[in-house]
Protein backbone atom coordinates (compact mmCIF):
# COMPACT_ATOMS: atom_id res chain seq x y z
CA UNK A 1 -48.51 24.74 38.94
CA UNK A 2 -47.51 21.37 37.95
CA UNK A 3 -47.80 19.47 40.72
CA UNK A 4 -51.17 19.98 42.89
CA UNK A 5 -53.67 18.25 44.71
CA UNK A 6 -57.13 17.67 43.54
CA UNK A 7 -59.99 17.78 45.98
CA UNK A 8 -61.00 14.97 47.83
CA UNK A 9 -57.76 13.08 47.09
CA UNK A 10 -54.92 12.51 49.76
CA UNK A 11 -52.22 12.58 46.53
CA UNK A 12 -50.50 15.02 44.58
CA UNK A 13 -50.84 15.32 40.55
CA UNK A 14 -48.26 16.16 38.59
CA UNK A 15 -49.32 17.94 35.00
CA UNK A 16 -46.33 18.79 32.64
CA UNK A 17 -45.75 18.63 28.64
CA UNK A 18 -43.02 17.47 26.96
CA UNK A 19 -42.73 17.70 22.86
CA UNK A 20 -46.43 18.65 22.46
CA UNK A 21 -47.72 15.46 24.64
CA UNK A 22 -49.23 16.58 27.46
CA UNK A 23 -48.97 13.94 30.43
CA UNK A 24 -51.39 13.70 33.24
CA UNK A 25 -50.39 11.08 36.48
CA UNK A 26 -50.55 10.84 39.98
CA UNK A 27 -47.59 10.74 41.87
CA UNK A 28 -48.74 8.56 44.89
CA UNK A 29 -46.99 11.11 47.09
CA UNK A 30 -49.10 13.02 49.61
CA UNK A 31 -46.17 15.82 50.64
CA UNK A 32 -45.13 18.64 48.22
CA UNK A 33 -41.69 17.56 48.73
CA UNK A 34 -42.29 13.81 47.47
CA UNK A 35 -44.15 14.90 44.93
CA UNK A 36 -41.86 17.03 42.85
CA UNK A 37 -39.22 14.26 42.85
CA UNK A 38 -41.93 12.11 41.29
CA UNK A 39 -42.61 14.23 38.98
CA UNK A 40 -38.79 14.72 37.99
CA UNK A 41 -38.82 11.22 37.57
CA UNK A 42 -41.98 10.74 35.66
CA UNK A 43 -40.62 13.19 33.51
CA UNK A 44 -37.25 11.51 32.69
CA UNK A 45 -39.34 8.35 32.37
CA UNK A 46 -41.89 10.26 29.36
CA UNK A 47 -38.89 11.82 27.71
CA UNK A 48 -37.42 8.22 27.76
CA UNK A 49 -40.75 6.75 26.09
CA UNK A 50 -40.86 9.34 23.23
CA UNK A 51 -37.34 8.67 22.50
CA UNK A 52 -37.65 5.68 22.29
CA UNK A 53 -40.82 6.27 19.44
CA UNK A 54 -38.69 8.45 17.06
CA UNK A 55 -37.26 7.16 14.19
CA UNK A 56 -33.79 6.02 14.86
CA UNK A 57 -32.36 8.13 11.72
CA UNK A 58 -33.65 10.15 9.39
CA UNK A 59 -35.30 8.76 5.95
CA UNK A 60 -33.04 10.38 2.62
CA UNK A 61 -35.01 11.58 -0.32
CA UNK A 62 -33.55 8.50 -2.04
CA UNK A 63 -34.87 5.84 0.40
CA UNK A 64 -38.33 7.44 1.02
CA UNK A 65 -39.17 7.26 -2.77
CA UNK A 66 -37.75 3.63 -1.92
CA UNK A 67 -39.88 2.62 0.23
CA UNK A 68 -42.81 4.46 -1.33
CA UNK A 69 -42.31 2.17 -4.63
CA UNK A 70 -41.78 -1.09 -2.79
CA UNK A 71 -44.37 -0.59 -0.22
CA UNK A 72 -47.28 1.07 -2.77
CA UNK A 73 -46.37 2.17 -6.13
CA UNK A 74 -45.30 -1.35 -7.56
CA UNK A 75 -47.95 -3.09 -6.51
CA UNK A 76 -51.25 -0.69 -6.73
CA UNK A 77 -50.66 1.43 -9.66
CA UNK A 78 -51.45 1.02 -12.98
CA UNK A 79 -48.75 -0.29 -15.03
CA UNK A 80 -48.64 3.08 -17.60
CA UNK A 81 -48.65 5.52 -13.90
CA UNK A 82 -46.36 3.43 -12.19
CA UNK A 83 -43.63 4.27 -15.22
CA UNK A 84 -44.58 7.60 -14.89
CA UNK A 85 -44.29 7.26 -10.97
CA UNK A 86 -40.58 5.89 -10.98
CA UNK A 87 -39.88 8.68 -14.15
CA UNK A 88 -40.35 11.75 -11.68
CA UNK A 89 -39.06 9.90 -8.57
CA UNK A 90 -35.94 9.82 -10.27
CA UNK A 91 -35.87 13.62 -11.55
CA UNK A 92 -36.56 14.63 -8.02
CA UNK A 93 -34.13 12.69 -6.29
CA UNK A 94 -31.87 13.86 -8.78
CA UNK A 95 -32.28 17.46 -8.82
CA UNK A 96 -32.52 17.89 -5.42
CA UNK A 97 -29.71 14.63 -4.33
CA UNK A 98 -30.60 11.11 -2.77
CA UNK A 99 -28.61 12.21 0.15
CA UNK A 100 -31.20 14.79 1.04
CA UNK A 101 -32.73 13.99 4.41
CA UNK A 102 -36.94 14.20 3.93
CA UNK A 103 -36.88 16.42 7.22
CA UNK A 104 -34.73 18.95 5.57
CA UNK A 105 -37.09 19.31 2.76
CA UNK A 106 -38.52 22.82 2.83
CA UNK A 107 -40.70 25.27 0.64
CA UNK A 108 -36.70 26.46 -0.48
CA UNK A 109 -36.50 23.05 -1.35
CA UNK A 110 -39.69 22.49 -3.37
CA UNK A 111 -39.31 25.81 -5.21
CA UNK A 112 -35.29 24.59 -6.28
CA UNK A 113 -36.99 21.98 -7.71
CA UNK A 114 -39.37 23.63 -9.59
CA UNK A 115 -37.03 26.38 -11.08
CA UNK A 116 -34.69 23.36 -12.22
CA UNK A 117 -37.39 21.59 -14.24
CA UNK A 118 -38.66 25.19 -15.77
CA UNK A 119 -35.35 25.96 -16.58
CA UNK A 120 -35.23 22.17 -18.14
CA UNK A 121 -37.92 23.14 -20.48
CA UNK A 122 -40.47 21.11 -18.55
CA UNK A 123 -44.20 21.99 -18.81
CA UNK A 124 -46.68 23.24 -16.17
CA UNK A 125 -48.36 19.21 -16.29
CA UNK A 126 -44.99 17.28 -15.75
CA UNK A 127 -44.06 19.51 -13.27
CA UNK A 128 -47.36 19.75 -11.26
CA UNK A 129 -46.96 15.62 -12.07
CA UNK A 130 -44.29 15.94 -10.32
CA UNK A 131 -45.49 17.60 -7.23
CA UNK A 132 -47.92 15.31 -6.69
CA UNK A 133 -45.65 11.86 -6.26
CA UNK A 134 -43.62 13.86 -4.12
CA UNK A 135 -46.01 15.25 -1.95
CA UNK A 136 -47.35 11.72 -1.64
CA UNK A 137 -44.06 10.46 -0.43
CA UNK A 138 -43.58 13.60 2.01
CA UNK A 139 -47.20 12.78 3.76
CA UNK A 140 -46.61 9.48 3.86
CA UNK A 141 -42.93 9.81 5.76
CA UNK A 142 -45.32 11.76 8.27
CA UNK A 143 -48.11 9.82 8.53
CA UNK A 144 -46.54 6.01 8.10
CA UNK A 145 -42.86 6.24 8.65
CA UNK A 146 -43.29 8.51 11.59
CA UNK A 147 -40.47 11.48 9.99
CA UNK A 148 -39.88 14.72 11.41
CA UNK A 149 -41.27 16.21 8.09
CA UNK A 150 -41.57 20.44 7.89
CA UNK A 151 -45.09 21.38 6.74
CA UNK A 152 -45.50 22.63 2.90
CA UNK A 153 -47.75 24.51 1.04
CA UNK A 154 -47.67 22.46 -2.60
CA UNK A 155 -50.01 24.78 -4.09
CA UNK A 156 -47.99 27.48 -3.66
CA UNK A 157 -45.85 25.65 -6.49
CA UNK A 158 -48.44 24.30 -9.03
CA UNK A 159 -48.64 25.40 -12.27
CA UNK A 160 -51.15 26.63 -14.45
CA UNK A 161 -51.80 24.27 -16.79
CA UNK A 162 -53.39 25.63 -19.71
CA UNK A 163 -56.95 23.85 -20.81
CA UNK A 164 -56.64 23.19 -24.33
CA UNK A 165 -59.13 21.22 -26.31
CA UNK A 166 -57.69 19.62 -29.08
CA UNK A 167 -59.62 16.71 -30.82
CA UNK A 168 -59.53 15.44 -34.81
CA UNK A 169 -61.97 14.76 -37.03
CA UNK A 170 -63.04 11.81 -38.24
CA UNK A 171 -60.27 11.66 -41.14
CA UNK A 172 -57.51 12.14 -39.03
CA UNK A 173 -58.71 9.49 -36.45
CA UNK A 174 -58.97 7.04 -39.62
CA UNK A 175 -55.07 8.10 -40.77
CA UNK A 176 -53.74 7.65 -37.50
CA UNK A 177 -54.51 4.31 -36.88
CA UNK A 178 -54.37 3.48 -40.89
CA UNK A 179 -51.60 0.70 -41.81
CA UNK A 180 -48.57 0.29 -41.48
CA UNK A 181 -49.39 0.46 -37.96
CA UNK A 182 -49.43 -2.59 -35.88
CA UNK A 183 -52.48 -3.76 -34.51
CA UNK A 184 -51.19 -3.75 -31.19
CA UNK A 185 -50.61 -0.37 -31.29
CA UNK A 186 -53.76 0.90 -33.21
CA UNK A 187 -55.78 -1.37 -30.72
CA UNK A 188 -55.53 1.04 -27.85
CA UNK A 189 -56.25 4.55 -29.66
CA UNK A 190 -59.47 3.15 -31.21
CA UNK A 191 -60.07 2.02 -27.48
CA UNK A 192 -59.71 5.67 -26.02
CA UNK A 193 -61.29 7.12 -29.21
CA UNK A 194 -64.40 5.23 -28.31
CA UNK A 195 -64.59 5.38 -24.54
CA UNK A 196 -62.60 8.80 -23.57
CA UNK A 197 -60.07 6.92 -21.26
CA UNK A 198 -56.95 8.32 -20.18
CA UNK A 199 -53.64 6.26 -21.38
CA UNK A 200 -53.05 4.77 -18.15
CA UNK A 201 -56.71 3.64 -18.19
CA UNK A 202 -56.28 2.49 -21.51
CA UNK A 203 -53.04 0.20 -20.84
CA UNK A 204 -54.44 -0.74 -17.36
CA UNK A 205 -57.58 -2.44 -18.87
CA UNK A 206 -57.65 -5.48 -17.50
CA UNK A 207 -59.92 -8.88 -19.16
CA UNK A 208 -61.67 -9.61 -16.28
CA UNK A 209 -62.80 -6.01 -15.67
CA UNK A 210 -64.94 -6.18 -18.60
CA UNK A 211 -68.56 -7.82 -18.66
CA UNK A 212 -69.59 -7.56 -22.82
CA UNK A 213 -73.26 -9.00 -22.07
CA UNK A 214 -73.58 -5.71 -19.67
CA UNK A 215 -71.48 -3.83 -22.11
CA UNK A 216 -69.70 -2.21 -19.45
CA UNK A 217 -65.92 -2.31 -18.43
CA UNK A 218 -64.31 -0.84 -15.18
CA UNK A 219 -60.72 0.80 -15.39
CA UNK A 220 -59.03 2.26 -12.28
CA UNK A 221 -59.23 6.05 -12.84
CA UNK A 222 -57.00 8.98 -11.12
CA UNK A 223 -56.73 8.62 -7.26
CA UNK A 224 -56.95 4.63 -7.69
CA UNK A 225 -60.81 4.92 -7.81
CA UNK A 226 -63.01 2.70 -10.37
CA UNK A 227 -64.71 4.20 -13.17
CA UNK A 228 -67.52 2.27 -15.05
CA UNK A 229 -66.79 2.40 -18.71
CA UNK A 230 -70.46 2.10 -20.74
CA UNK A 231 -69.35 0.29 -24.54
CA UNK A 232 -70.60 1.46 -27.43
CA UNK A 233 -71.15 -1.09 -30.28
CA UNK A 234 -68.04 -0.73 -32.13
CA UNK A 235 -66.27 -0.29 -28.68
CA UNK A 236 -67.84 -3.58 -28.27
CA UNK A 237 -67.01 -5.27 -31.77
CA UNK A 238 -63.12 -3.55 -31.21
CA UNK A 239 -62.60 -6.10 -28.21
CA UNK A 240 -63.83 -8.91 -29.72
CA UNK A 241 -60.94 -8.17 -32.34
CA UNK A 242 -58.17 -8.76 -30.06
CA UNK A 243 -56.97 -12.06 -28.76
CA UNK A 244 -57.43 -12.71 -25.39
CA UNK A 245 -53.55 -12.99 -24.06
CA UNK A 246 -52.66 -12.40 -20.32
CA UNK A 247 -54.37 -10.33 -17.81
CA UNK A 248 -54.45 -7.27 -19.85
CA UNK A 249 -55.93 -6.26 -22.93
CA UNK A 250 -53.30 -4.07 -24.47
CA UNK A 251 -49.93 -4.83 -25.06
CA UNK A 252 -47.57 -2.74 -23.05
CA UNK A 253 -44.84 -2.12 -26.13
CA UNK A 254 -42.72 0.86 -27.04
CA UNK A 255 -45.96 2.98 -27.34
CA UNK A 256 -44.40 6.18 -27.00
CA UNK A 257 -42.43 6.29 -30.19
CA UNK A 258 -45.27 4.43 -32.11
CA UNK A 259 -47.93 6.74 -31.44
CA UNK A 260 -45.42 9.35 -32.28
CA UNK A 261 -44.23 7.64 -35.62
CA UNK A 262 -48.27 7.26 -36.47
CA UNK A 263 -49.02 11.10 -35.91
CA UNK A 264 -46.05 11.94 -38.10
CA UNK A 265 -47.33 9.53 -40.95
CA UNK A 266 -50.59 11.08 -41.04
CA UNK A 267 -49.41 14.63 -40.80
CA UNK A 268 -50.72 15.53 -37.84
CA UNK A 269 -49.12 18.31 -35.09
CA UNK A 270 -49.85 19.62 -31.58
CA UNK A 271 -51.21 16.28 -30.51
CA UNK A 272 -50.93 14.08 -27.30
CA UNK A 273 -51.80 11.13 -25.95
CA UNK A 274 -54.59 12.82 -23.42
CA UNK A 275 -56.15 14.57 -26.54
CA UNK A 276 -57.85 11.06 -27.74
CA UNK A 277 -59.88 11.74 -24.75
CA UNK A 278 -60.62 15.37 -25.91
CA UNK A 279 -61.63 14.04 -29.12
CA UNK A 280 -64.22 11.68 -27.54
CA UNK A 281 -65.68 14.34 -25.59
CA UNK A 282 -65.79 16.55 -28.72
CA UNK A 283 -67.38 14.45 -30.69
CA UNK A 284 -70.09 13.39 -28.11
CA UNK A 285 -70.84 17.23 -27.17
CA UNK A 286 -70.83 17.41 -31.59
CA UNK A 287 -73.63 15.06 -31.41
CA UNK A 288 -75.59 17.43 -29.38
CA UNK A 289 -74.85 14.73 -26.13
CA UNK A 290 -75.51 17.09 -22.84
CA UNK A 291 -72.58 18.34 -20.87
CA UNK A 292 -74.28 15.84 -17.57
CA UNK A 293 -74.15 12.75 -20.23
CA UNK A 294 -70.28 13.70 -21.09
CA UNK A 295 -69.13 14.22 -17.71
CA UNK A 296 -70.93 10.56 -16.62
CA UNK A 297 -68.50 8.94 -19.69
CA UNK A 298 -65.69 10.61 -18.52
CA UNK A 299 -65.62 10.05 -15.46
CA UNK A 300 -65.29 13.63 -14.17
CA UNK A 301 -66.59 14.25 -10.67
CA UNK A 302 -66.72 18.04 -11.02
CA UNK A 303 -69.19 18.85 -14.04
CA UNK A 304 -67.02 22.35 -14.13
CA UNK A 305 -64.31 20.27 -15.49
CA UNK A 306 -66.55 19.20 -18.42
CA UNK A 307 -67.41 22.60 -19.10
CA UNK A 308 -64.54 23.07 -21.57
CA UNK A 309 -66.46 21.16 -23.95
CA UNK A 310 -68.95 23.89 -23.93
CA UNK A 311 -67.69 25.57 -26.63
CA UNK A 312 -68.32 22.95 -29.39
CA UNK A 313 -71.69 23.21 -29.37
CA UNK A 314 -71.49 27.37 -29.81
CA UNK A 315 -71.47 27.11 -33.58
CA UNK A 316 -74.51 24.60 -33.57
CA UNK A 317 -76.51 26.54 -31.38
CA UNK A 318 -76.10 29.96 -33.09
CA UNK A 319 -77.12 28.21 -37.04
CA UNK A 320 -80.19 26.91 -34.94
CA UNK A 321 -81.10 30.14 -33.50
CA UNK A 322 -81.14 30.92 -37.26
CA UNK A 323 -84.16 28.70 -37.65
CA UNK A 324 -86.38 30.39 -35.17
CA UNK A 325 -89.44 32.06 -36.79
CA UNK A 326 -89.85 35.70 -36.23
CA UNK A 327 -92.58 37.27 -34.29
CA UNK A 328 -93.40 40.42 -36.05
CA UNK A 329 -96.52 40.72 -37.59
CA UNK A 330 -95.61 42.42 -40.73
CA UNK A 331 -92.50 43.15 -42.03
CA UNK A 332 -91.92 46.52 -41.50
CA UNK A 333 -91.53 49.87 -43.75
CA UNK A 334 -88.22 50.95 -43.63
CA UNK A 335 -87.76 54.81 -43.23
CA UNK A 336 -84.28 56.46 -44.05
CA UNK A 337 -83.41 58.38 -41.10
CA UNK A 338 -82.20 60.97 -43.12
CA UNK A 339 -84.92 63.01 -44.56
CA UNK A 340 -84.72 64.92 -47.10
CA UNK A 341 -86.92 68.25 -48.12
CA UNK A 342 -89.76 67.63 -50.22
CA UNK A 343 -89.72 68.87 -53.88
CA UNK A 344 -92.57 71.90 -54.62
């Protein structure tokens, strides 16, 4: 029942729920009767209240990436994943429309989306990229802007990206950054040759993160957390190179097309930004560094994530095995197993 007495007390209770809030009250009344038209009103009076808390019109796609950029993106992210940030707010809002309404957003929805971009020629990483600013915004009209949001698996619609290694040697490092590059450009790949930091990392470096007497540097890694960077000596001497202009180190130029140009100039294919940071790792793991020292300099909280630099050392451990004295105590006589009969 919803309305009831408890014992001891001369009043009735009244016990109902309305939109998953359960409400609890006493009515004052001490007759049935009274009771039940105080709990008709207290009921009128709780739908009234919740009303009263929901949003006064739904949020469109186009206004929820709004606020998300205004109210978070343009002020805490790094200046490299904030362009990325506004790049695949605008494919989304765009595939999908600005006039969609963030409660009508369902897995239909998501998976539309994802089709589109495949179809686009888009890889697994932009795409899962993708996902993740959007599934930011669509927790955050829940959580902060109070929106009727439907519930979504995203991994359902992640793709696997494949984990390729692909680093340079030493020559090609020295051609890529070789003149006629600018400074300002080469500046930055030396920077993530020597400390394995991702691009936005890199371009995010800011002079008063770094302390050279320490010869440390912090950089705000992937999820906004800090990440101490140890400096080598010539990540060290590479600093002291560049002039100390504004509040960050790097220049934030027409990268893109630069670091493109360079790789073209020096011949080299099947190369991205992100695989200056392979490089580092492969040449640390090269120099026999353990997998626990790499995954420290990277900054990787999982050491399984590491673990595709495993395979460098394979080559180097299996010409050392070759060095391992052998154990019998005579070489032995070597009998055909094919015997033949013995001559008369």
């Amino acid at each position: 029942m919803s309305v009831y007495k408890r014992p001891g007390s001369p009043y009735y209770y009244a016990d109902f729920e309305i939109r998953n809030h359960r409400f609890l009250r006493s009515t004052k009344k001490t007759t049935e009767r009274e009771a039940r038209a105080e709990e008709r009103r207290l009921k009128a009076e709780a739908r009234a209240a919740l009303e009263a808390k929901r949003p006064t019109s739904s949020l469109t796609l186009d206004q929820a990436f709004g606020k998300y950029w205004t109210e978070h993106a343009d002020k805490t992210l790094s200046p490299t994943w904030k362009s990325e940030v506004w790049r695949y707010s605008q494919q989304i809002i765009h595939t999908i429309s600005p006039a969609t309404l963030v409660e009508e957003v369902d897995d239909s929805t998501v998976d539309a989306f994802v089709q589109e971009r495949l179809a686009a020629g888009a890889g697994p990483y932009a795409i899962n990229r993708a996902l993740a600013v959007w599934r930011r915004v669509h927790n955050l009209s829940r959580k902060r802007w109070k929106q009727p949001v439907q519930p979504i698996d995203w991994s359902e619609f992640l793709n696997k990206e494949h984990k390729r290694v692909r680093a340079l040697t030493m020559a090609e490092a020295q051609a890529l950054v070789a003149p006629p590059m600018h400074e300002d450009f080469s500046w930055p790949i030396r920077w993530s040759l020597l400390t394995g930091c991702r691009r936005n990392e890199t371009y995010g470096l800011e002079w008063d993160k770094i302390d050279l007497a320490a010869g440390k540097a912090v950089v705000t890694a992937k999820g906004g957390r800090e990440h101490t960077v140890w400096l080598s000596g010539p990540a060290i001497e590479l600093l002291m190179e560049i002039p100390r202009k504004g509040r960050y180190v790097f220049r934030h130029g027409n990268r893109r097309k630069e670091f493109e140009r360079a790789l073209e100039r020096a011949g080299i294919t099947d190369f991205r930004w992100h695989d200056l940071r392979h490089t580092f790792a492969t040449w640390m793991r090269q120099k026999g560094v353990a997998l626990e020292v790499v995954q420290r300099a990277l900054g990787h909280a999982d050491l399984a994530t590491t673990e595709r630099y495993a395979h460098v050392a394979d080559t180097e451990v299996q010409e050392a095995m070759q060095l391992l004295p052998s154990i019998s105590p005579s070489p032995p006589n070597i009998v055909s197993i094919k015997r033949g009969r013995s001559k008369a």
